[in-house]
N, C-alpha and C. Protein backbone atom coordinates (compact mmCIF):
# COMPACT_ATOMS: atom_id res chain seq x y z
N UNK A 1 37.34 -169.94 102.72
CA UNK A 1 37.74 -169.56 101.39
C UNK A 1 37.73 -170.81 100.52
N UNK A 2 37.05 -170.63 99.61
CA UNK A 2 37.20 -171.45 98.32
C UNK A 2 38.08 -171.84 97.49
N UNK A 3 38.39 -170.64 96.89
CA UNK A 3 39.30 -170.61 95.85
C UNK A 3 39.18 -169.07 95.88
N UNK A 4 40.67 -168.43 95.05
CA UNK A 4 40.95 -167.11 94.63
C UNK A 4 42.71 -167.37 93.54
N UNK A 5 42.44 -166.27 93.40
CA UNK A 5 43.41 -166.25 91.81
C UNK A 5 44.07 -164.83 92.24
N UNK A 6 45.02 -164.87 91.63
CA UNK A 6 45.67 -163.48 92.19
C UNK A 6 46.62 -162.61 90.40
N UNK A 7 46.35 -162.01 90.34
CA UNK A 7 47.43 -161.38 88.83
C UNK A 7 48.20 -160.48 89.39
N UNK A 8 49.44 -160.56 89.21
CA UNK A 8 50.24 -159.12 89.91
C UNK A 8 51.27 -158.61 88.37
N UNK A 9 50.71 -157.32 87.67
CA UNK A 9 50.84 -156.83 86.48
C UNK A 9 50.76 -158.05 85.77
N UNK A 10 51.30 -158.36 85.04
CA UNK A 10 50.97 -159.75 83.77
C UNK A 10 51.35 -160.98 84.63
N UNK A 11 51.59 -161.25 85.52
CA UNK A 11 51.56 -163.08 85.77
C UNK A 11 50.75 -163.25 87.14
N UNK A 12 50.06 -163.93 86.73
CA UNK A 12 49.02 -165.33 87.30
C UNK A 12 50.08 -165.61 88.57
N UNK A 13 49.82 -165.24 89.52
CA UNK A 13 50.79 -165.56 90.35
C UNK A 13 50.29 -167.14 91.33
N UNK A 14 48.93 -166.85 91.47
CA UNK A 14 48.13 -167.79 92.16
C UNK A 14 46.66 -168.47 91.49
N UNK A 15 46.53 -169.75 91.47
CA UNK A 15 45.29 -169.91 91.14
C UNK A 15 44.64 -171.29 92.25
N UNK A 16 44.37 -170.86 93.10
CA UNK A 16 44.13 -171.93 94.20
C UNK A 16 42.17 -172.00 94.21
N UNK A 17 42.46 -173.58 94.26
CA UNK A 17 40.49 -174.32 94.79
C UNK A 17 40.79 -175.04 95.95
N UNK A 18 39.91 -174.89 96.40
CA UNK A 18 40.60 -175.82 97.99
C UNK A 18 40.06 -177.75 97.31
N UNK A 19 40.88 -178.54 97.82
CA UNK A 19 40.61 -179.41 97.28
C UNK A 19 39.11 -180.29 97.25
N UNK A 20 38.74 -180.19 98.46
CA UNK A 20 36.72 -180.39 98.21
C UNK A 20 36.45 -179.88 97.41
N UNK A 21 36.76 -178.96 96.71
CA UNK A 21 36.05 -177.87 95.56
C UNK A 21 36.14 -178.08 93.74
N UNK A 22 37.46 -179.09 93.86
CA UNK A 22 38.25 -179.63 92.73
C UNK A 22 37.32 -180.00 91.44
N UNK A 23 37.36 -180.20 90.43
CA UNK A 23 36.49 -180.48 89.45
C UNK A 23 35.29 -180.19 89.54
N UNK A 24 34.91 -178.90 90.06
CA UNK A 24 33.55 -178.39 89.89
C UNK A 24 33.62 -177.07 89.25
N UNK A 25 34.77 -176.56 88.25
CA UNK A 25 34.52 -175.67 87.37
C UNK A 25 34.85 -174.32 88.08
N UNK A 26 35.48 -174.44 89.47
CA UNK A 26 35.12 -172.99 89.96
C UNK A 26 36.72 -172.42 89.36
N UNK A 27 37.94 -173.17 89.17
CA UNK A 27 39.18 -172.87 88.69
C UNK A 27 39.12 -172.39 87.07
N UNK A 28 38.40 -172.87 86.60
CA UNK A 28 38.10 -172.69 84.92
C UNK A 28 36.92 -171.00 85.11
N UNK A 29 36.17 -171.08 85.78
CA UNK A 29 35.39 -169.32 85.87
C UNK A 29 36.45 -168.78 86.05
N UNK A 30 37.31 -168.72 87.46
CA UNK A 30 38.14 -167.64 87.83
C UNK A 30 38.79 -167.30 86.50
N UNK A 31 40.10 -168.29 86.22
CA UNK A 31 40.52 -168.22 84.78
C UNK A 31 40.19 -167.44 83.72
N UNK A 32 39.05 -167.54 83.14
CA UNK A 32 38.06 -167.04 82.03
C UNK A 32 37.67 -165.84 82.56
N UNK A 33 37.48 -165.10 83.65
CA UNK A 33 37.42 -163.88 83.68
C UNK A 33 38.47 -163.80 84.07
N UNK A 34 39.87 -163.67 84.30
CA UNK A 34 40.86 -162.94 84.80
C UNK A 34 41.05 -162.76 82.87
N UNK A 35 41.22 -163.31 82.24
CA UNK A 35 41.59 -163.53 80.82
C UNK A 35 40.26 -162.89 80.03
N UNK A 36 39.61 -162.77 80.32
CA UNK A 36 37.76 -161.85 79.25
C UNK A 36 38.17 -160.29 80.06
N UNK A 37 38.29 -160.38 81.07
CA UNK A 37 38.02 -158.82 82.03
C UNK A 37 39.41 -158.26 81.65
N UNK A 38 40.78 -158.96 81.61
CA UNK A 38 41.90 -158.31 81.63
C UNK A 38 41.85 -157.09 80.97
N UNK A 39 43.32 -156.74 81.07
CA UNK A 39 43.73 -155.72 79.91
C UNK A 39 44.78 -156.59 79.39
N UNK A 40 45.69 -157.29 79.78
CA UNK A 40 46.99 -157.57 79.18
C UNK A 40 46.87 -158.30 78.43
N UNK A 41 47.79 -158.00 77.44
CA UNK A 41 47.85 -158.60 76.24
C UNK A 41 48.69 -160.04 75.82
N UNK A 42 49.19 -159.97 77.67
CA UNK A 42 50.41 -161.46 77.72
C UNK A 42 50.14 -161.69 79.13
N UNK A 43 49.89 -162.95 79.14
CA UNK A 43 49.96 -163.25 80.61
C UNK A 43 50.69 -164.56 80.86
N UNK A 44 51.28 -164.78 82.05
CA UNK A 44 52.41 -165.66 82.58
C UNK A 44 51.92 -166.14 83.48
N UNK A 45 52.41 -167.60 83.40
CA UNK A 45 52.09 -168.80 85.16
C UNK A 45 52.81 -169.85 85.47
N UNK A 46 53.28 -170.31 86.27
CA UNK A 46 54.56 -171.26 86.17
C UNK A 46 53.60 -172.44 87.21
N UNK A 47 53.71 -173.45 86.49
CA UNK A 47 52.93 -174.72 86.53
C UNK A 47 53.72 -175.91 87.52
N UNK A 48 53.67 -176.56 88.59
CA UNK A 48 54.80 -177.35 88.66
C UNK A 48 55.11 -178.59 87.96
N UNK A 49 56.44 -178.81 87.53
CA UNK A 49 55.98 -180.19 86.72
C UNK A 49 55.20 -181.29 87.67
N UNK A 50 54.47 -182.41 87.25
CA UNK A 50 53.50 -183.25 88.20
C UNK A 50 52.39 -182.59 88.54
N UNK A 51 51.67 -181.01 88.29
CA UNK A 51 50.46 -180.74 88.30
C UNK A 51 49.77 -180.85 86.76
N UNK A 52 49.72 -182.15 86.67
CA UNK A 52 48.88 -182.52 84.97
C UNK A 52 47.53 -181.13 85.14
N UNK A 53 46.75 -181.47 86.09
CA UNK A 53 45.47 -180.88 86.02
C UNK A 53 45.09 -179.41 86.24
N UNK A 54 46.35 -178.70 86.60
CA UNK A 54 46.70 -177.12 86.71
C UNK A 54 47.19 -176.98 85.40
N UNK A 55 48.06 -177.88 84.91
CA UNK A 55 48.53 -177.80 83.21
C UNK A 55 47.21 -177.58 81.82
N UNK A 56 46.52 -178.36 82.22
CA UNK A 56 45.35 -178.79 81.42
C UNK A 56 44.89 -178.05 81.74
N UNK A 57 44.47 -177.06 82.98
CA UNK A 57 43.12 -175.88 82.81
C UNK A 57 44.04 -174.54 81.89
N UNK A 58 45.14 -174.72 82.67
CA UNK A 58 45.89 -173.50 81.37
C UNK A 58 45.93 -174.09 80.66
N UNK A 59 45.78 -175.21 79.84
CA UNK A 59 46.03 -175.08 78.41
C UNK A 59 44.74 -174.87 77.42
N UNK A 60 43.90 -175.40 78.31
CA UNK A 60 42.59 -175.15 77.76
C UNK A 60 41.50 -173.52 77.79
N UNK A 61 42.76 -172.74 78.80
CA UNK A 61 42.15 -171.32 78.61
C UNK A 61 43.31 -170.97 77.46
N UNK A 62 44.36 -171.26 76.49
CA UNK A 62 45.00 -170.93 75.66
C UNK A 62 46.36 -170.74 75.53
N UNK A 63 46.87 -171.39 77.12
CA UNK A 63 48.23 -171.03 77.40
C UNK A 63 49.05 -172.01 77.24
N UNK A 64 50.45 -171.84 76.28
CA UNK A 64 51.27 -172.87 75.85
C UNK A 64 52.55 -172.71 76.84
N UNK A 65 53.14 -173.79 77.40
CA UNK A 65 53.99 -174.24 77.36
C UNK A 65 55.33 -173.30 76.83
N UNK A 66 55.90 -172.41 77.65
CA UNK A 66 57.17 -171.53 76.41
C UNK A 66 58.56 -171.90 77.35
N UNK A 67 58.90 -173.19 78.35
CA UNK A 67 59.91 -173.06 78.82
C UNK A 67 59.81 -173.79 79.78
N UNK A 68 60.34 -174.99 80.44
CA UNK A 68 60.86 -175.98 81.55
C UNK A 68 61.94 -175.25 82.71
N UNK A 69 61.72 -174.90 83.76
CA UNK A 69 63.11 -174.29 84.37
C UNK A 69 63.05 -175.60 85.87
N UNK A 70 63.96 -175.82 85.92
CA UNK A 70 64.39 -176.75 87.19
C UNK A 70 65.28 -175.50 88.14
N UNK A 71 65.64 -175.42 89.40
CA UNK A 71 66.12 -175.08 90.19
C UNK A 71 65.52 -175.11 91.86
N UNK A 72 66.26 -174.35 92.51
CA UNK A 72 65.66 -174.13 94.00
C UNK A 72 64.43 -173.51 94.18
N UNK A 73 63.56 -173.52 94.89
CA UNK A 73 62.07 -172.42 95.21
C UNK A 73 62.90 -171.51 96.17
N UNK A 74 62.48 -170.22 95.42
CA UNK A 74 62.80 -168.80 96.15
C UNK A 74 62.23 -168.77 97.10
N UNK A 75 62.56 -168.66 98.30
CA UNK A 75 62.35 -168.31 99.56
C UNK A 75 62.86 -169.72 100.21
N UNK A 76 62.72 -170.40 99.52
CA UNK A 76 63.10 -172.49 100.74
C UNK A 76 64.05 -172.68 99.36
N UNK A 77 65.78 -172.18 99.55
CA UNK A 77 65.99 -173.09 99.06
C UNK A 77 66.47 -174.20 98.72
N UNK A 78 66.13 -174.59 100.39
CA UNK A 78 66.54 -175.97 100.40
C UNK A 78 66.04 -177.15 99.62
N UNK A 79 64.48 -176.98 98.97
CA UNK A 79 64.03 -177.83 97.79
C UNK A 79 64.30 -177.19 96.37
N UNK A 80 64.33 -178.38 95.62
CA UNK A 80 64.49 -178.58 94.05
C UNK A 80 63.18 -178.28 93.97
N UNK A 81 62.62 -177.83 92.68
CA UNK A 81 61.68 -177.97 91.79
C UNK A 81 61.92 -177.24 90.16
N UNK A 82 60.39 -178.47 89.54
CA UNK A 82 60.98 -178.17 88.04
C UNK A 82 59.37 -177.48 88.07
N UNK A 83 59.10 -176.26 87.10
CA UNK A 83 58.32 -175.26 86.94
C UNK A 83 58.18 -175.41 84.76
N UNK A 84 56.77 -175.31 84.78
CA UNK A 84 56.48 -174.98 83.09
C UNK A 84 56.27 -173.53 83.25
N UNK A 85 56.85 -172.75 82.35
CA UNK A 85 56.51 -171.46 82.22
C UNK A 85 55.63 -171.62 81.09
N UNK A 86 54.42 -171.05 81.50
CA UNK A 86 53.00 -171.10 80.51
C UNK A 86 52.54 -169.21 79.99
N UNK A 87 52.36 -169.19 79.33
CA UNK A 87 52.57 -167.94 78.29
C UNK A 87 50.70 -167.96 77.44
N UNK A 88 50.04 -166.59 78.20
CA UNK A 88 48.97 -166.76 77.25
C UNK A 88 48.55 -165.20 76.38
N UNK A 89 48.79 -165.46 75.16
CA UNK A 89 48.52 -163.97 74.58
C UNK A 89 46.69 -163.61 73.68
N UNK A 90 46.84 -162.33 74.21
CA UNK A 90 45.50 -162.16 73.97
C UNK A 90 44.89 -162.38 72.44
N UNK A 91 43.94 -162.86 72.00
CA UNK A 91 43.87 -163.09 70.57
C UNK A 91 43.62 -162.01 69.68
């Protein structure tokens, strides 16, 4: 497996490239058709803070930044993490 993207009703739940695969555009296709093919008119993805380059492909398919949340990861929560909630509405 390469890469795959997953939408479950409006949020982007997954957008994984395996890392050999990284900067060859295959994360920016998936993207652009989950967002051209959709129906929804809002879509959601939570970014971790320190992924600059998962930040930058959502921002460059149109998705801003609507919220910082810090807490535990659901299911382990024995770790901290801080999450961007990224927000993209259809034009």
């Amino acid at each position: 497996m390469e890469a795959f993207l997953t939408l479950a009703e409006a949020e982007l739940t997954w957008l994984y490239v395996e890392p050999a695969r990284h900067r060859q555009g295959i994360g920016r296709v998936l993207l652009c058709h989950v967002l051209e093919a959709g129906d929804s008119a809002r879509i959601e993805c939570t970014v971790p803070a320190g992924n600059d380059n998962a930040r930058a492909l959502y921002v460059s398919g149109g998705f801003v930044v609507v919220e910082t949340k810090a807490g535990k990861l659901a299911g382990n929560e024995r770790f901290a993490a801080t999450g961007h909630v990224m927000e993209w509405h259809r034009p």
